[in-house]
Protein backbone atom coordinates (compact mmCIF):
# COMPACT_ATOMS: atom_id res chain seq x y z
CA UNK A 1 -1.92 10.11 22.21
CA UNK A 2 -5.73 8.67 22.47
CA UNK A 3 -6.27 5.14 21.88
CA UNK A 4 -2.65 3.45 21.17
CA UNK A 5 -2.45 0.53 20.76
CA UNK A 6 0.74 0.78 22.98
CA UNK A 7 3.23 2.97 23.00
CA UNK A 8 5.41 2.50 19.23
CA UNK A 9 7.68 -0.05 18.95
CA UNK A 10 9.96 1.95 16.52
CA UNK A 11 13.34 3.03 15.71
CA UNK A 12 13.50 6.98 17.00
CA UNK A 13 11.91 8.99 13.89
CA UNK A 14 12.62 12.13 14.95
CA UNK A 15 15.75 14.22 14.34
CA UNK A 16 17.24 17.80 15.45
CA UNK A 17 16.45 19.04 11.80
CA UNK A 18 12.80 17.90 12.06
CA UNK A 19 11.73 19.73 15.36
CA UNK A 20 13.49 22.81 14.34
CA UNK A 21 11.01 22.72 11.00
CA UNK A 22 8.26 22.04 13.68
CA UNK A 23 9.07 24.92 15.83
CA UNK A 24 9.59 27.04 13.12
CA UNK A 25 6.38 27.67 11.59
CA UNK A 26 5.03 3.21 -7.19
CA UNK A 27 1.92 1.42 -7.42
CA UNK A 28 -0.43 1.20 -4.10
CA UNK A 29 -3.67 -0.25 -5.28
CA UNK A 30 -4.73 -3.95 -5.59
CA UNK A 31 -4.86 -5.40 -9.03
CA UNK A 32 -5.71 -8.32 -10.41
CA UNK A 33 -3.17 -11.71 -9.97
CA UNK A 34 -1.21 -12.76 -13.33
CA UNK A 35 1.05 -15.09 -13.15
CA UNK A 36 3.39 -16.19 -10.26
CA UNK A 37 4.57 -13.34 -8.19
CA UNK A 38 8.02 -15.35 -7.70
CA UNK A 39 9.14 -14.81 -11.20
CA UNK A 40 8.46 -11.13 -11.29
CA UNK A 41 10.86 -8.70 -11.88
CA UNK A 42 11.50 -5.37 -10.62
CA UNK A 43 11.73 -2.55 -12.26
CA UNK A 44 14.10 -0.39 -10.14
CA UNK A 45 14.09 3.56 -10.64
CA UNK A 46 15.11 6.80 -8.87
CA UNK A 47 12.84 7.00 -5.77
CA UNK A 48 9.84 9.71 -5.95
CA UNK A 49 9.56 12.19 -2.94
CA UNK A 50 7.80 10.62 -0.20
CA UNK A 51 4.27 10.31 -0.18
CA UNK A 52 1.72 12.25 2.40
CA UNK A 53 1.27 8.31 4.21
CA UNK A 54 4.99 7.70 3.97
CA UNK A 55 5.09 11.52 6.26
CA UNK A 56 6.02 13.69 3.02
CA UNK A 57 9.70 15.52 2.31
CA UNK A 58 12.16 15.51 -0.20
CA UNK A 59 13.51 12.45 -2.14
CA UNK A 60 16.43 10.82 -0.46
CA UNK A 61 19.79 12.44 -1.15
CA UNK A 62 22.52 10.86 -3.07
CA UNK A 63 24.73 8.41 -0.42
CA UNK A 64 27.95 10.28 0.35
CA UNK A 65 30.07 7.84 -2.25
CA UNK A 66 27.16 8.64 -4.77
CA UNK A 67 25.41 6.12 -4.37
CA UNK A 68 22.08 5.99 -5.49
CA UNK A 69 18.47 5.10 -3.69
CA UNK A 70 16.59 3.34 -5.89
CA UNK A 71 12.79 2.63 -5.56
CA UNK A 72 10.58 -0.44 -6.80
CA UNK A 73 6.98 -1.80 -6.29
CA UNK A 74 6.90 -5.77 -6.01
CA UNK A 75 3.48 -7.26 -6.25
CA UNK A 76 2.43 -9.55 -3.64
CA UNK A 77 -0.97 -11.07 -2.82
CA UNK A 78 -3.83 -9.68 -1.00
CA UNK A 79 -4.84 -12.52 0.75
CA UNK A 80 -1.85 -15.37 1.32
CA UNK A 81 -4.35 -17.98 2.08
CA UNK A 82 -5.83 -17.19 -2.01
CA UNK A 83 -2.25 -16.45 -3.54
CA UNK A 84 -3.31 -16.80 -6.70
CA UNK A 85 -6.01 -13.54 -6.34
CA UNK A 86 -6.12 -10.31 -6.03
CA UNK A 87 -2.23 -8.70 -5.74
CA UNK A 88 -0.97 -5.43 -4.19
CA UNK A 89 2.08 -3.31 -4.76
CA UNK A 90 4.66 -3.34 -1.60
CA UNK A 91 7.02 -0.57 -2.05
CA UNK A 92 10.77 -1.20 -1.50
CA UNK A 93 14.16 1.01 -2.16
CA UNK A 94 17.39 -0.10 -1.77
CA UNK A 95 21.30 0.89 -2.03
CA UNK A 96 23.24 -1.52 -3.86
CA UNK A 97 26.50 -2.97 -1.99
CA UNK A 98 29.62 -0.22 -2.58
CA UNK A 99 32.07 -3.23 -2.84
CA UNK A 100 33.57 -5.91 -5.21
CA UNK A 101 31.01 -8.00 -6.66
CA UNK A 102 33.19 -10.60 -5.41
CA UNK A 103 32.54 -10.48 -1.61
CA UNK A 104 28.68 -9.44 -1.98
CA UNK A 105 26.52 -11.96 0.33
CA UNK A 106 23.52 -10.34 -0.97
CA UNK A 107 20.97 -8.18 0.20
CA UNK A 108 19.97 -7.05 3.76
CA UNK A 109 16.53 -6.69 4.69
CA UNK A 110 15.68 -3.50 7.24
CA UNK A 111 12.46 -3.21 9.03
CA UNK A 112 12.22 -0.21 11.69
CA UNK A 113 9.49 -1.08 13.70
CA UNK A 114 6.95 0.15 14.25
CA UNK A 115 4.52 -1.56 13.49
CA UNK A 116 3.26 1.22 10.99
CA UNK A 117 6.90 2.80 10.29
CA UNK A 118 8.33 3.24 6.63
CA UNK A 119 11.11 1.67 5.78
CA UNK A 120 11.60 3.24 2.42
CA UNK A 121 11.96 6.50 4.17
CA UNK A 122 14.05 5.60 7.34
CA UNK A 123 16.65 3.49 5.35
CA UNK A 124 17.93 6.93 3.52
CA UNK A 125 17.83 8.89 7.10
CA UNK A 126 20.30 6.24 8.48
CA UNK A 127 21.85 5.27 5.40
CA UNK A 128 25.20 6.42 6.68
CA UNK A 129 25.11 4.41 9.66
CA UNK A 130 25.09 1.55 7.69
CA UNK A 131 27.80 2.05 5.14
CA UNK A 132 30.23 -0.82 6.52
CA UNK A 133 27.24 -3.47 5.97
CA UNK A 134 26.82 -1.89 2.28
CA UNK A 135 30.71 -3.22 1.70
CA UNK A 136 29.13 -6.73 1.09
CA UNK A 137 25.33 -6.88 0.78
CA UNK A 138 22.47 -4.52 -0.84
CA UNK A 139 20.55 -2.17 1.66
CA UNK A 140 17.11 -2.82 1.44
CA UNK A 141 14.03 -1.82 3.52
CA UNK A 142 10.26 -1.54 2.15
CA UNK A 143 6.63 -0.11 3.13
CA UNK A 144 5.20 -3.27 4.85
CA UNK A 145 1.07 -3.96 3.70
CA UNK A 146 -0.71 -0.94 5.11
CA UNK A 147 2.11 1.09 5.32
CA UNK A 148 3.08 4.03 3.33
CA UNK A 149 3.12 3.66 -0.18
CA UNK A 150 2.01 0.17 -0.03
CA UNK A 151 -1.68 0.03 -0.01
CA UNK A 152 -1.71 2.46 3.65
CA UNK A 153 -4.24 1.98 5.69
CA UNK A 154 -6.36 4.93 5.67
CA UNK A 155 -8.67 5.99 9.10
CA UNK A 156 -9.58 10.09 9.35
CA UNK A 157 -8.62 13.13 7.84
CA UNK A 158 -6.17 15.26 9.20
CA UNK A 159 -8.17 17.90 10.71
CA UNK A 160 -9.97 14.84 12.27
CA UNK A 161 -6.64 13.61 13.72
CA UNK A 162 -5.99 17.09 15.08
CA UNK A 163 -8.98 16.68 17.54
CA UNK A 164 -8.30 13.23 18.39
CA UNK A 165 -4.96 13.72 19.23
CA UNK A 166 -6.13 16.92 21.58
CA UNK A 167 -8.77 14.66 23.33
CA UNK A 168 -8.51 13.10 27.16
CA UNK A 169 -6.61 9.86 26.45
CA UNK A 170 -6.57 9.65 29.91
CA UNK A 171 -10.49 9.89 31.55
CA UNK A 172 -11.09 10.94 35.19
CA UNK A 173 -14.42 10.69 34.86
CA UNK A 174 -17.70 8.65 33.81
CA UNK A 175 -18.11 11.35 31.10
CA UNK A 176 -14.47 11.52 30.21
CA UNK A 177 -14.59 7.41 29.81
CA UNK A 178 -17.33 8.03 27.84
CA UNK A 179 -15.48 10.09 25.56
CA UNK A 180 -12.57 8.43 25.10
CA UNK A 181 -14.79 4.89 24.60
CA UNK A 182 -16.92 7.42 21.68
CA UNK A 183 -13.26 8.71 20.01
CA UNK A 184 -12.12 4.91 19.73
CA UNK A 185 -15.44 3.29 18.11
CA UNK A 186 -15.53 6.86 15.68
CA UNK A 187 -11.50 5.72 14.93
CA UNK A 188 -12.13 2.37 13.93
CA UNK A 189 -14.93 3.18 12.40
CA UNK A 190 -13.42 4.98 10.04
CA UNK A 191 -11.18 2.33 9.43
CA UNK A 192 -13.55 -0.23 8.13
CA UNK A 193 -15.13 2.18 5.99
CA UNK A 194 -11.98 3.83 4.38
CA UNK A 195 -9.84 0.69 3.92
CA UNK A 196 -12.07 -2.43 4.81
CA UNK A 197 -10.37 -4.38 1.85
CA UNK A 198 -7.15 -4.47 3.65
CA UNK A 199 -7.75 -4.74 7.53
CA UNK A 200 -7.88 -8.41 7.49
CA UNK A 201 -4.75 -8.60 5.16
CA UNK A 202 -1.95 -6.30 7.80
CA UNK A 203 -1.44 -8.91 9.95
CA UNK A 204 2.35 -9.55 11.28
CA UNK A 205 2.21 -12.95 9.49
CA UNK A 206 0.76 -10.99 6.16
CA UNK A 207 4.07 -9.88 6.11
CA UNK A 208 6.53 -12.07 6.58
CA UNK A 209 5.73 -13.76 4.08
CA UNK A 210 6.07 -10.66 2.20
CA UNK A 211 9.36 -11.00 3.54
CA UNK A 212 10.07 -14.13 1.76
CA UNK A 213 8.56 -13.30 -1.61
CA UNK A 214 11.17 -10.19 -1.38
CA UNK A 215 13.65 -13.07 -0.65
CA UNK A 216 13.29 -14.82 -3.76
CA UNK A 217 12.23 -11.67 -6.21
CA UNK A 218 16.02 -10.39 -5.06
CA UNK A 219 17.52 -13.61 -5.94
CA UNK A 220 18.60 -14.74 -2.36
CA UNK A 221 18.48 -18.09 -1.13
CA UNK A 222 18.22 -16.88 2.66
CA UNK A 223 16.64 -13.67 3.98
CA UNK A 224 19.25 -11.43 5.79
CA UNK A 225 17.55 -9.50 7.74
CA UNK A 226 18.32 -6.63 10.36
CA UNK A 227 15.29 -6.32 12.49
CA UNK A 228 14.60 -2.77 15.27
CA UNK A 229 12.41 -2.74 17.46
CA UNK A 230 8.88 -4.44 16.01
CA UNK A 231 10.99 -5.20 13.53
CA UNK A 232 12.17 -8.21 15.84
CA UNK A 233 8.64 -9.45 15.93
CA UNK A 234 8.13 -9.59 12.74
CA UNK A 235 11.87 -11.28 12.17
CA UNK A 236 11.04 -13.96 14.83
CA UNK A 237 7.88 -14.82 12.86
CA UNK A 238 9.52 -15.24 9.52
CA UNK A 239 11.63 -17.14 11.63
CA UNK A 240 8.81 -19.58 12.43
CA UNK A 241 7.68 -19.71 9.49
CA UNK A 242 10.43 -20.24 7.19
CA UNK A 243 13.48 -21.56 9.80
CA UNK A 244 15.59 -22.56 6.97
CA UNK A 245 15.32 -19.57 4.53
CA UNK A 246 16.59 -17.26 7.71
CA UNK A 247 20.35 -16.33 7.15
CA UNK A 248 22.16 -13.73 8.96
CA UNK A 249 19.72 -11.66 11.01
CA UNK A 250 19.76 -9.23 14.28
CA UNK A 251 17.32 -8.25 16.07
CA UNK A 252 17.79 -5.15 17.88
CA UNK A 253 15.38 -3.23 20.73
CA UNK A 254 13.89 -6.37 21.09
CA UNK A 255 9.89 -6.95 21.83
CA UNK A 256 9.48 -9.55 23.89
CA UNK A 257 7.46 -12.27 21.95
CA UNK A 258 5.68 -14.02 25.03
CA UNK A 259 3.42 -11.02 25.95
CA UNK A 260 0.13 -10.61 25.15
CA UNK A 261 -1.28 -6.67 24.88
CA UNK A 262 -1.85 -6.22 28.27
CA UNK A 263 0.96 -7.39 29.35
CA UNK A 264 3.04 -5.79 26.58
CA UNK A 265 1.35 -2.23 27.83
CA UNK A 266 2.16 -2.88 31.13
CA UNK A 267 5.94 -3.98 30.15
CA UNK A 268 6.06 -0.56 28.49
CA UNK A 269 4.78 1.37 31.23
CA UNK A 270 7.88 0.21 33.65
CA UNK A 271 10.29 0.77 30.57
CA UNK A 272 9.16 4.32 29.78
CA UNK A 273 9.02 5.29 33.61
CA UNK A 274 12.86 3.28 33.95
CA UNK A 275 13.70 5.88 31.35
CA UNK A 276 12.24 8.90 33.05
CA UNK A 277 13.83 7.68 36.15
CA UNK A 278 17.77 7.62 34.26
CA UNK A 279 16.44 11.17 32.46
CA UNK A 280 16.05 12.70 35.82
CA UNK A 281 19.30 11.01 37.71
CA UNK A 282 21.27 12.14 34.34
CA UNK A 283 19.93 15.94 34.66
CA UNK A 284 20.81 16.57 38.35
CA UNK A 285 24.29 14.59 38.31
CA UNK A 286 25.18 16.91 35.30
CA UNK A 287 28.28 20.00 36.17
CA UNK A 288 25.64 22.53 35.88
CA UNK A 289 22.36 22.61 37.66
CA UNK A 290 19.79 21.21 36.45
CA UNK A 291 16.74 23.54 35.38
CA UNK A 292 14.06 21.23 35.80
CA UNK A 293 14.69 20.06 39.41
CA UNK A 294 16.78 19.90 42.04
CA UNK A 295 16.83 16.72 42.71
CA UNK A 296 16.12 12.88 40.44
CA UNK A 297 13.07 13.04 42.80
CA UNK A 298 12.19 16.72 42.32
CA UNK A 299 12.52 16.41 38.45
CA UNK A 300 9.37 13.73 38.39
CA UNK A 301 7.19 15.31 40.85
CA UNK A 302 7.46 18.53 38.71
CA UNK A 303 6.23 17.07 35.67
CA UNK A 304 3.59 14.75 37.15
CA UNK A 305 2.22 18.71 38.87
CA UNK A 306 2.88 19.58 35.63
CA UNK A 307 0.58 17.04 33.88
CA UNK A 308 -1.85 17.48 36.57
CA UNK A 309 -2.13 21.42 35.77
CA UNK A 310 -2.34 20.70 32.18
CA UNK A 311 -5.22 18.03 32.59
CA UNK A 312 -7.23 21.41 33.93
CA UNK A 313 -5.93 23.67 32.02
CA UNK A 314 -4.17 23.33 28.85
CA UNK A 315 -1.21 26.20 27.55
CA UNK A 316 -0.69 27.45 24.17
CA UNK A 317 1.48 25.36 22.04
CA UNK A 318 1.79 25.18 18.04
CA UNK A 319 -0.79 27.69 17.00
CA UNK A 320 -4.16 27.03 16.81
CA UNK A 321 -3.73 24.03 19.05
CA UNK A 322 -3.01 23.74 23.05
CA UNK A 323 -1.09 21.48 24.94
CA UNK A 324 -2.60 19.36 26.41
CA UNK A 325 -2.09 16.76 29.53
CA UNK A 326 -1.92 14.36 26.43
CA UNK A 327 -0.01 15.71 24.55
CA UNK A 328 2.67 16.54 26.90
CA UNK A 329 2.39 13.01 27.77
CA UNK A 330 3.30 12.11 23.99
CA UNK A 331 5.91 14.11 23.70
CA UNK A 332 7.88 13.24 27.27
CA UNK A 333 7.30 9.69 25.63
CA UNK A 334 9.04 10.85 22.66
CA UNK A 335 12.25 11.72 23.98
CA UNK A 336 13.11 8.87 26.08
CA UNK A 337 13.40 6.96 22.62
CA UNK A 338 16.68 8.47 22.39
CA UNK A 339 19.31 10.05 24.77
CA UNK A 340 19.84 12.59 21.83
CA UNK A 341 16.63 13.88 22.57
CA UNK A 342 16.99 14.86 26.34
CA UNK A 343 18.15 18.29 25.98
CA UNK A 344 14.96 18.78 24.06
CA UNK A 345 12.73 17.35 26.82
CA UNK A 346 14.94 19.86 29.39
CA UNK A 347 14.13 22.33 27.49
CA UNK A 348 10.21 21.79 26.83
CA UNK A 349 9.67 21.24 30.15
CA UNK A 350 11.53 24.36 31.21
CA UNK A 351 8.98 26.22 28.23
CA UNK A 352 6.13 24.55 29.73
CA UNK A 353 6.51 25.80 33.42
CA UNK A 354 6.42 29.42 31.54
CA UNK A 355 3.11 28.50 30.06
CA UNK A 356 4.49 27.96 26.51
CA UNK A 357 3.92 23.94 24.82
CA UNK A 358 5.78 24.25 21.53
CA UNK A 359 8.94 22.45 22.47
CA UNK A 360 6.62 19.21 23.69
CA UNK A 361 4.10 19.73 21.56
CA UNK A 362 6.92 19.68 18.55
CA UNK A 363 7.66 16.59 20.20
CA UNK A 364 4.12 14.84 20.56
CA UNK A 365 3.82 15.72 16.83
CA UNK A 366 6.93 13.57 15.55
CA UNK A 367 5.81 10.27 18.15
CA UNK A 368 2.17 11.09 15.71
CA UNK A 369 3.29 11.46 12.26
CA UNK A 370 2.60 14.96 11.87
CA UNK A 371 4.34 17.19 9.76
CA UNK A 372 4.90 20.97 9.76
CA UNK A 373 2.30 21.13 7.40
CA UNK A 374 -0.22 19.85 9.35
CA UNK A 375 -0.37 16.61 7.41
CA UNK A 376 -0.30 13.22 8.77
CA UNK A 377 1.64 9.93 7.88
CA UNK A 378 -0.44 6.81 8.50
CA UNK A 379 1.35 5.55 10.77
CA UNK A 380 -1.43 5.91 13.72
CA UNK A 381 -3.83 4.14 11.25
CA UNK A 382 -1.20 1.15 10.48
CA UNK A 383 -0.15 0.43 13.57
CA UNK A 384 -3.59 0.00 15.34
CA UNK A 385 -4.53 -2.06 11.99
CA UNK A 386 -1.01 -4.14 12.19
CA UNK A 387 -2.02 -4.41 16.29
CA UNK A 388 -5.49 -5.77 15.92
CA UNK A 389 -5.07 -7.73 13.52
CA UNK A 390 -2.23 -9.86 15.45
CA UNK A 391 -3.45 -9.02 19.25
CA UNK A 392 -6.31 -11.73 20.03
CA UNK A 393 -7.25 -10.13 23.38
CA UNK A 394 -10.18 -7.32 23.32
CA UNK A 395 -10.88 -5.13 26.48
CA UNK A 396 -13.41 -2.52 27.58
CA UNK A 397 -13.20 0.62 29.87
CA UNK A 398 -14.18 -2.19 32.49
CA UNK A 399 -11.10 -4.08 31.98
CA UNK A 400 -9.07 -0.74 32.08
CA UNK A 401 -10.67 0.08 35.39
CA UNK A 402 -9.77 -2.91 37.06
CA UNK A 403 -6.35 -2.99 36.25
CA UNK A 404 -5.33 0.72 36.56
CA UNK A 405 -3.83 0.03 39.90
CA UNK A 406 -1.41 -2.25 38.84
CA UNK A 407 -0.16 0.30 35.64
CA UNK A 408 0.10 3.15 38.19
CA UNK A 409 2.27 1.06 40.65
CA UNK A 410 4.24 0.11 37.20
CA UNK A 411 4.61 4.00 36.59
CA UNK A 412 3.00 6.77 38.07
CA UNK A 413 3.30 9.04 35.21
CA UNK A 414 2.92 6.68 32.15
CA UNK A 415 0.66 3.98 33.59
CA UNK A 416 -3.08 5.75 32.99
CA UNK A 417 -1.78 6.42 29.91
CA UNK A 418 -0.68 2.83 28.74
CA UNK A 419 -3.75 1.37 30.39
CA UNK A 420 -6.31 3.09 28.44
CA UNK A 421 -4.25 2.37 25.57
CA UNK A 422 -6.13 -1.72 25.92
CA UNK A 423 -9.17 -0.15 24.53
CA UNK A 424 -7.79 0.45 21.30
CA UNK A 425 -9.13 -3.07 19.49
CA UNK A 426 -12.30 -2.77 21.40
CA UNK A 427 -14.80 -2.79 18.16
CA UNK A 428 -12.59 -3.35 15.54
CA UNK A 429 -13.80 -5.34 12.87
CA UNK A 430 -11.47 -7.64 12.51
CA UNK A 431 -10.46 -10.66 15.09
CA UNK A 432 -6.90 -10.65 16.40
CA UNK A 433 -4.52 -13.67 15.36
CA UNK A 434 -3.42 -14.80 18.82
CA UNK A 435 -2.79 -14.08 22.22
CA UNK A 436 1.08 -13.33 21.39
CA UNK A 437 3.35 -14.37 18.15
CA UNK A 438 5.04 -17.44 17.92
CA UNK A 439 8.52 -17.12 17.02
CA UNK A 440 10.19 -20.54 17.98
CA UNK A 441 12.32 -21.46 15.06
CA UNK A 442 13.74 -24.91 15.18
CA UNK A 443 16.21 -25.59 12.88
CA UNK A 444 17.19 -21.84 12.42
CA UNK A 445 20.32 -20.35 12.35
CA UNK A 446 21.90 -18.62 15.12
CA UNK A 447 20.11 -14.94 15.36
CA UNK A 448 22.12 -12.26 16.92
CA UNK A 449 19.62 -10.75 19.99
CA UNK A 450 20.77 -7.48 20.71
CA UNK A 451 19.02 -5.85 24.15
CA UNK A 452 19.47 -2.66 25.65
CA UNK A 453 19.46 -2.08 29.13
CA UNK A 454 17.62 1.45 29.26
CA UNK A 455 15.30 0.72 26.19
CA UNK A 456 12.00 2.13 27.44
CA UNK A 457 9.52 0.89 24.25
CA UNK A 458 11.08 -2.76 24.26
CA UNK A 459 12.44 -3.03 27.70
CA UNK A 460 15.53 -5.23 27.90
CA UNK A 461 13.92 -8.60 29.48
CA UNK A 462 12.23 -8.80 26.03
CA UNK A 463 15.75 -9.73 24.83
CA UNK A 464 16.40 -13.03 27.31
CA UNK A 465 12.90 -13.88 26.61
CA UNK A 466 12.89 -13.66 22.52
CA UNK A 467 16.07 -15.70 22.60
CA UNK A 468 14.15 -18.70 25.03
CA UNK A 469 10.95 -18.39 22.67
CA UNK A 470 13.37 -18.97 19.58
CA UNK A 471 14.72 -22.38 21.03
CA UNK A 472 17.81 -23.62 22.06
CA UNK A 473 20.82 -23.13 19.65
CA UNK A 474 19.02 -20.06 17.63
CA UNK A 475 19.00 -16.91 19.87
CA UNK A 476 22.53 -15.37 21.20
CA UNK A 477 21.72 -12.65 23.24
CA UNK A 478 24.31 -9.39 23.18
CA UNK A 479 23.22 -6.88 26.19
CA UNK A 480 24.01 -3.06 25.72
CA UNK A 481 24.08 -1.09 29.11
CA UNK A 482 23.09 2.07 27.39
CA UNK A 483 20.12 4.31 27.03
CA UNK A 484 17.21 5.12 24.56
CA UNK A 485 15.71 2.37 22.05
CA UNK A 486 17.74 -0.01 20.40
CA UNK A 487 21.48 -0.55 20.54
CA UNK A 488 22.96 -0.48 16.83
CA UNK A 489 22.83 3.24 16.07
CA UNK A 490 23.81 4.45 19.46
CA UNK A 491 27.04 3.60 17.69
CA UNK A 492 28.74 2.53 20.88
CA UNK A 493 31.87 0.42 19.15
CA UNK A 494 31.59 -2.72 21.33
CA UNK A 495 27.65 -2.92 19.70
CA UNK A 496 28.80 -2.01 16.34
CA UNK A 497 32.02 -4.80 15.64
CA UNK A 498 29.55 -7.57 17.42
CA UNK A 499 26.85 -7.22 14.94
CA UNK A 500 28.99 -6.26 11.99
CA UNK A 501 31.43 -9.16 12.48
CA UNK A 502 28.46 -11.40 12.54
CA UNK A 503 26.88 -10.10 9.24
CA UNK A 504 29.91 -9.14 7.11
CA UNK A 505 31.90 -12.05 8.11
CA UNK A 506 29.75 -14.79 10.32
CA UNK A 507 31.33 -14.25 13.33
CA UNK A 508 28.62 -14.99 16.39
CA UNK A 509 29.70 -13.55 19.48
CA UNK A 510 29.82 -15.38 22.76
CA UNK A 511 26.33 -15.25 23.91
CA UNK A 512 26.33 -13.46 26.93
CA UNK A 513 28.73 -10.60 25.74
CA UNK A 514 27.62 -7.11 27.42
CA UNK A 515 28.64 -3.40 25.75
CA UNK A 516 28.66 -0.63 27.55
């Protein structure tokens, strides 16, 4: 995709059911403060369907017990540094615990990732996953500030999104830099003037202390807390910030919190192309032949030819619009999230030798936020917003230039695409926090790390470093020698008794301890 501001740090969004419907055809504005938000309380009701920013669909479905999702708006302020201002609504849902009242601990916090993901929609999709942690505490997840339903960040239309999601993200050329540079400044652009209120109100920080206003407007005395993917980011923060409010937490597909955005880009770039590389040795060491090359070597050189064909000339994918090099690019991304999703990415690139994009393009679509309808979630617009506002470092095409050598030795197919990505603060109206988060949390808790060793968003040395930046006695790293991104709902059993021994009954596991 043009511009991003890396590559999503998110738990996989997309799902068999969702690129067959491809292929086939609470309060959110800011109010005035009254009163202290602490002593609120929440008016929990049956959740609405979801809304065209949280990516649209049905409500969530009853919980196979019958349990019921229920759906609140907690007011929180604007700005944290004037906390007795302006308020917005942050939307939340949750499932209350299945068990005795008796051997609650209270509720569990979820965030996805992201940043720009909504957690009131993804808790329902993996609600059954979790149904052994909803024994003992409340599942709850929420629409972080910018998000979804609460207050999202708003940038262009969606026929405007169409065209900047078919544009070069990946320029050749003086004119093509030219371009790209034009698409990014028209982007942000249309941030400030659509939602300038909020841009300097998303920031990582913004919302972990969000976190802890949920904390105490549920009536918990610590925040337990199950982190994915940028969800570890912003767990390691709240961390920092409030060391002795943390209670159980995981952290799962875990970014690593001493990067800065280059550096993070370029971290992504080897994870995504150590991904393509296990994608390629899986296909050819399969019993049957594999379609898409004859050998691990032959698989990659067929879709870089591939990409390089498509950069010229694009093929017809989900009527009216093409595939493009981009595109394709998007959507190869978007199945190394999950080893599910291989069999897709066989079979789109088997559809894209014989000049038909659907299959990829389905695929580009979900890693976007675009529905069936042609609508768009705001996720694109949220996580630049979230990005920039925490990322200190701005570069130009310049900077990009200079260091494309290094991101093509890093990947050859992925690497001009993650490089360009840099450019996507460049202009953006509001300054970034900091070169990288600080997440050391003296005093904490021990925080279950969880790294995978195949994760290609949040490659796995962002584990060993995330437990180092949280200081000695807090982070206990658990490796997974697995594939795709994150390591909890791969549901391999070793993963699955170490983190729900630790949360249902306190157990930490040796640090060190490897799944596989």
């Amino acid at each position: 995709m043009p511009n991003p501001a890396r590559l999503r740090a998110a738990a996989p969004a997309v799902t068999v059911a969702l690129l067959s419907a491809l292929l086939a055809g609470c309060g959110d504005s800011a109010a005035d403060g009254s009163g202290d938000v602490t002593q609120q309380k929440l008016s929990w009701q049956d959740c609405p369907a979801p809304s065209q920013a949280q990516g649209g669909g049905a409500a969530p479905s009853p919980l196979p017990d019958g349990g019921a999702w229920q759906c609140a708006t907690m007011r929180a302020p604007l700005d944290w540094g004037d906390p007795d201002g302006d308020t917005i609504g942050i939307a939340l849902i949750r499932a209350k615990a299945s068990g005795a009242a008796s051997q609650r601990i209270g509720s569990l916090v979820f965030n996805f990732g992201g940043p720009g993901g909504s957690g009131v929609t993804t808790l329902p999709s993996f609600g059954t996953d979790y149904t052994k942690l909803r024994t003992r505490y409340d599942l709850v997840s929420f629409d972080p500030r910018g998000v979804g339903r609460s207050v999202p960040v708003e940038c262009l239309d969606d026929q405007q999104l169409d065209s900047y999601f078919q544009q070069d993200a990946t320029p050749d050329d003086a004119a093509e830099r030219t371009e790209l540079v034009d698409s990014n400044k028209n982007f942000n652009a249309a941030c400030e003037k659509n939602s300038k209120k909020m841009l300097p109100h998303v920031a990582t920080t913004d919302a972990a202390r969000d976190m802890d206003l949920m904390r105490q407007v549920l009536g918990d005395d610590k925040l337990h807390y199950f982190g994915i993917s940028y969800g570890t980011e912003l767990g390691g923060v709240y961390a920092h910030l409030f060391p002795k409010k943390v209670g159980r937490a995981v952290f799962d597909a875990v970014v690593d919190p001493t990067q800065d955005s280059e550096q993070g880009s370029l971290g992504q770039a080897k994870g995504f192309q150590r991904a393509l590389d296990n994608y390629a040795e899986n296909c050819v060491s399969g019993t049957e032949d594999c379609p898409v090359g004859d050998s691990a070597q032959d698989v990659k050189n067929r879709i870089a030819q591939l990409l390089k064909e498509l950069d010229r000339t694009p093929i017809p994918g989900i009527s009216p619009r093409e595939l493009t090099q981009t595109a394709a690019t998007s959507g190869i991304a978007q199945s190394l999230y999950s080893q599910d999703l291989w069999e897709y990415l066989t079979e789109g690139l088997e559809q894209a030798y014989d000049g038909d994009g659907r299959i990829l393009m389905a695929l580009s679509d979900a890693l976007n936020g675009r529905a069936e309808n042609g609508e768009y979630s705001n996720i694109t617009a949220a996580n630049i917003s979230i990005n920039c506002a925490d990322d200190k470092p701005r570069y130009d095409a310049a900077d990009v230039q200079k260091k494309l050598p290094q991101f093509r030795a890093a990947s050859p197919l992925f690497g001009d695409y993650l490089a360009w990505s840099m450019v996507s603060c460049t202009d953006w109206a509001v300054a970034g926090a900091a070169d990288h988060p600080d997440v050391s949390a003296p005093g904490a808790p021990p925080i279950l790390v969880v790294g995978n060793t195949g994760d290609p968003a949040t490659p796995y040395e962002g584990a060993g470093k995330m437990v180092d930046a949280l200081g000695e006695g807090v982070g206990v790293e658990l490796t997974y020698k697995g594939q795709g991104h994150g390591a909890y709902d791969s549901k391999n059993t070793c993963v699955r008794e170490a983190v729900d021994g630790y949360l249902l009954n306190g157990r930490t596991p040796k640090a060190g301890t490897v799944c596989s």
